[in-house]
Protein backbone atom coordinates (compact mmCIF):
# COMPACT_ATOMS: atom_id res chain seq x y z
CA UNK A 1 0.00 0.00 0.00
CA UNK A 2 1.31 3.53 -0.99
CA UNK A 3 2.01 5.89 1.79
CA UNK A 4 -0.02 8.87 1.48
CA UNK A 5 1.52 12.42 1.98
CA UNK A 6 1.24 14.26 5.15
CA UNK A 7 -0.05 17.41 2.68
CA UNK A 8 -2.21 15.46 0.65
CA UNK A 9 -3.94 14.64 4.15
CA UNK A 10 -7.71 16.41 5.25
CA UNK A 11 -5.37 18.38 7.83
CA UNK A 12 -2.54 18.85 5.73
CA UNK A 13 -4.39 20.29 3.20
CA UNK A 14 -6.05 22.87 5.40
CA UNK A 15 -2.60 23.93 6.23
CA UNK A 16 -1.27 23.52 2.83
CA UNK A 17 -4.00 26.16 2.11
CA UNK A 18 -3.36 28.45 4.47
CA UNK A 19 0.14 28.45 3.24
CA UNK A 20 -1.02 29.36 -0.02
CA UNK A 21 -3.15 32.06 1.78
CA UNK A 22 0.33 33.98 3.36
CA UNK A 23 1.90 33.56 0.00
CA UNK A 24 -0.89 35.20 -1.55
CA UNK A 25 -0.61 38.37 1.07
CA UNK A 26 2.81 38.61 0.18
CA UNK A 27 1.82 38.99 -3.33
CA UNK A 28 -0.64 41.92 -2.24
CA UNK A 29 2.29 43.86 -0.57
CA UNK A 30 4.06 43.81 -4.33
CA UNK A 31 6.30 40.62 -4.54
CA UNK A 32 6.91 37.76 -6.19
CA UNK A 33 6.63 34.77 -4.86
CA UNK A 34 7.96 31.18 -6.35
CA UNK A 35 8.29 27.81 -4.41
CA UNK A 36 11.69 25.97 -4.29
CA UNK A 37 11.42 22.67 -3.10
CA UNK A 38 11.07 19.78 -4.54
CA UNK A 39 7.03 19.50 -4.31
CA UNK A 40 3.72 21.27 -3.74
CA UNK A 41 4.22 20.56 -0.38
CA UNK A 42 7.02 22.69 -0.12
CA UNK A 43 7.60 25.38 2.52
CA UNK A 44 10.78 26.92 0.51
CA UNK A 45 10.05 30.43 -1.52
CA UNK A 46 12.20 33.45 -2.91
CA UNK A 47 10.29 36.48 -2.63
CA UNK A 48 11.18 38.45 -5.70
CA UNK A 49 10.49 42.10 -6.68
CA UNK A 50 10.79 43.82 -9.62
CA UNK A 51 13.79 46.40 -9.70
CA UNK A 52 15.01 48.72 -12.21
CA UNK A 53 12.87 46.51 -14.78
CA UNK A 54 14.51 42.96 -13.46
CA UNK A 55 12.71 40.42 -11.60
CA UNK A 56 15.47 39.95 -8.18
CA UNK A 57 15.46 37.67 -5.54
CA UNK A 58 14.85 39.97 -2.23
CA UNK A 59 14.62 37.69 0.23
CA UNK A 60 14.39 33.90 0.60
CA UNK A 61 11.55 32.45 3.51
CA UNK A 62 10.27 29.62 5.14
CA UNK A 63 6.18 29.76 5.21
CA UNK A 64 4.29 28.32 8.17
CA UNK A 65 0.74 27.88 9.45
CA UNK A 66 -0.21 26.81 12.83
CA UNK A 67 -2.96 26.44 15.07
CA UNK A 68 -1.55 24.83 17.99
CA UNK A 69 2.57 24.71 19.73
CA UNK A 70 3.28 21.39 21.99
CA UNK A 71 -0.64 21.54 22.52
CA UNK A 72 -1.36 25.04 23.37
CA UNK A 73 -3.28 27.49 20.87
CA UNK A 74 -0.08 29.30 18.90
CA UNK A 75 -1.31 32.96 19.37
CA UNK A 76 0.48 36.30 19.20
CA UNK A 77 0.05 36.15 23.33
CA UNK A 78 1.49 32.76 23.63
CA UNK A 79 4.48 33.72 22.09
CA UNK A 80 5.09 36.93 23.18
CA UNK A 81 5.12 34.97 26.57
CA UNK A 82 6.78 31.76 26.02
CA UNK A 83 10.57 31.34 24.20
CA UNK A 84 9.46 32.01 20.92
CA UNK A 85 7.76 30.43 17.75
CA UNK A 86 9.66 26.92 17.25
CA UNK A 87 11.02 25.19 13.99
CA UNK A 88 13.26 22.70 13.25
CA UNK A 89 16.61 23.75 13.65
CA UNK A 90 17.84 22.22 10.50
CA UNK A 91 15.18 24.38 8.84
CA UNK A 92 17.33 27.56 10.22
CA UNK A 93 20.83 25.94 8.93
CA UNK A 94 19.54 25.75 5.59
CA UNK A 95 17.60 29.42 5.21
CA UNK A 96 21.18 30.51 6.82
CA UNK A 97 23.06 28.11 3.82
CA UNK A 98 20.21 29.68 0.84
CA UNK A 99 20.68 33.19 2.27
CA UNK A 100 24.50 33.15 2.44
CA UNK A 101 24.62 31.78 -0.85
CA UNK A 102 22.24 34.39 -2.52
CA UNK A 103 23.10 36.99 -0.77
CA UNK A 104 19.85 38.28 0.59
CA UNK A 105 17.71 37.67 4.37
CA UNK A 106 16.28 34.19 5.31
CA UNK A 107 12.78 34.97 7.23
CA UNK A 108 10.21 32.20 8.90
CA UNK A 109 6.73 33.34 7.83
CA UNK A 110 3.68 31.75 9.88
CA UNK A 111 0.02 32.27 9.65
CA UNK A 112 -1.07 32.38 13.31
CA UNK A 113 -4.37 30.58 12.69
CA UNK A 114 -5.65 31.10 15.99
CA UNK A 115 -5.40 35.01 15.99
CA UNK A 116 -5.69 35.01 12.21
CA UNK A 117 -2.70 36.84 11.79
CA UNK A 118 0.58 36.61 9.92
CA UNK A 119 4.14 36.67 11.45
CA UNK A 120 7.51 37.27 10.26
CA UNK A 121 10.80 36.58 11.80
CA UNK A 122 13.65 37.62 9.78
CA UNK A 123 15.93 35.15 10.49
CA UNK A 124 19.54 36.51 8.86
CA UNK A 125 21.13 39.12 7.22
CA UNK A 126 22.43 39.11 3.82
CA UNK A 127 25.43 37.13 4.74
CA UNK A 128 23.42 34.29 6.50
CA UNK A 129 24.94 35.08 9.76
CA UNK A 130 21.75 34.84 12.30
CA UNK A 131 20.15 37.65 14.08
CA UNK A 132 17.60 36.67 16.11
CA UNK A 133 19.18 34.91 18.84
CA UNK A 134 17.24 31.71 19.16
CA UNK A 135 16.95 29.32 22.05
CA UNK A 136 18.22 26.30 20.43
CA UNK A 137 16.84 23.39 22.27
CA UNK A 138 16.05 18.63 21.86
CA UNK A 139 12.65 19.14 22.31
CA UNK A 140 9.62 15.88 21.91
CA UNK A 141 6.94 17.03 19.14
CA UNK A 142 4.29 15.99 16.60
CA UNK A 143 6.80 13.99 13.64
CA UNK A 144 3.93 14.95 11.09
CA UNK A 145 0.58 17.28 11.40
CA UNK A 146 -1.13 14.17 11.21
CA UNK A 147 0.58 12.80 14.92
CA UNK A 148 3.08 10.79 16.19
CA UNK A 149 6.33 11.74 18.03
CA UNK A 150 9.76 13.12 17.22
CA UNK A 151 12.78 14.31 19.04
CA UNK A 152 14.57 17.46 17.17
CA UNK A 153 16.75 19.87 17.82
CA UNK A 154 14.11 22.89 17.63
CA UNK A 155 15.37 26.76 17.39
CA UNK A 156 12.89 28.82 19.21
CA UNK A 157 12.35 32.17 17.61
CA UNK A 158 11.95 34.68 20.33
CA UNK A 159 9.47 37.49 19.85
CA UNK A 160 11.20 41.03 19.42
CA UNK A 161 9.62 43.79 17.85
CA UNK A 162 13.12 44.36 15.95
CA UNK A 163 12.74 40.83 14.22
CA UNK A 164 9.24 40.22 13.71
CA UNK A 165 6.76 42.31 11.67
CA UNK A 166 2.96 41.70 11.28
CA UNK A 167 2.17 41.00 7.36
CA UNK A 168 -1.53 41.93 6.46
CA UNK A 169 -3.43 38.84 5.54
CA UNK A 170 -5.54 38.34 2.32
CA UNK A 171 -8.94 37.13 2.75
CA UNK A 172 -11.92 37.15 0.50
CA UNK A 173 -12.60 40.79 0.90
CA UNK A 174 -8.99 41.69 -0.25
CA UNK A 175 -5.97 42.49 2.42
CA UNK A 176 -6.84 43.64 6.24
């Protein structure tokens, strides 16, 4: 029997839309955006704006959506007052890698469903060197959306109003 997709799941593709929903906000605020992984599944973009009448790679992101962190509702308030928004820390190694490489800012984008609101951490500089000084922690969580258990090294991504910027979300009547 083939084994079916996390993202081709009834919960993974509620997230997988929602992560179709920040790229689309990012598109209202004037970029372009293009997955680069391997699969629609993907979580890898450039953002890409047009300058001087040539399509450029600005920035390079991770995109997230989330409901819940290690079983509590992932709002603006919980991490504001926890150590941060967590992602795999291999995830940060290889935005660092990408951004080195290209020369331009890694940032970890996630739609807080809970507070229907979009966060972004910017994550590096244009030399890949990190900036936000996160917690970097072997931490139990879901392996999958769909359940079961993992150990990772996890970089929590603390909230500072220096890093992280509120990106206005798209929804059906436009951006708010």
């Amino acid at each position: 029997m083939a084994k079916v997709l996390d993202s081709k799941t009834p919960l993974g593709s509620m997230f997988m839309d929602e992560q179709r929903v920040v790229e689309d906000s990012i598109r209202a605020l004037g970029y372009v955006v293009v997955r680069t992984g391997r699969d629609d599944s993907s979580h890898d973009v450039s953002i890409m704006k047009m300058i001087g009448g040539k399509l450029v790679t600005v920035a390079i992101a991770e995109i997230k959506s989330r409901i819940s962190q290690k079983g509590d509702p992932l709002t603006l308030d919980f991490i504001k007052n926890s150590d941060g928004y967590f992602i795999s820390y291999s995830k940060i190694e290889h935005g660092s890698n990408v951004s080195r490489e290209k020369g331009v800012p890694f940032y970890v984008i996630v739609s807080l469903m809970a507070d229907n609101i979009i966060l972004s951490w910017k994550v590096t500089n244009d030399s890949g060197e990190i900036i936000c000084d996160p917690k970097i922690k072997v931490v139990q969580s879901r392996k999958t959306v769909n359940g079961g258990t993992a150990y990772r090294t996890n970089a929590f991504l603390p909230y500072r109003p220096e890093n992280v910027k509120t990106i206005g979300r798209i929804n059906v009547r436009g951006l708010v």
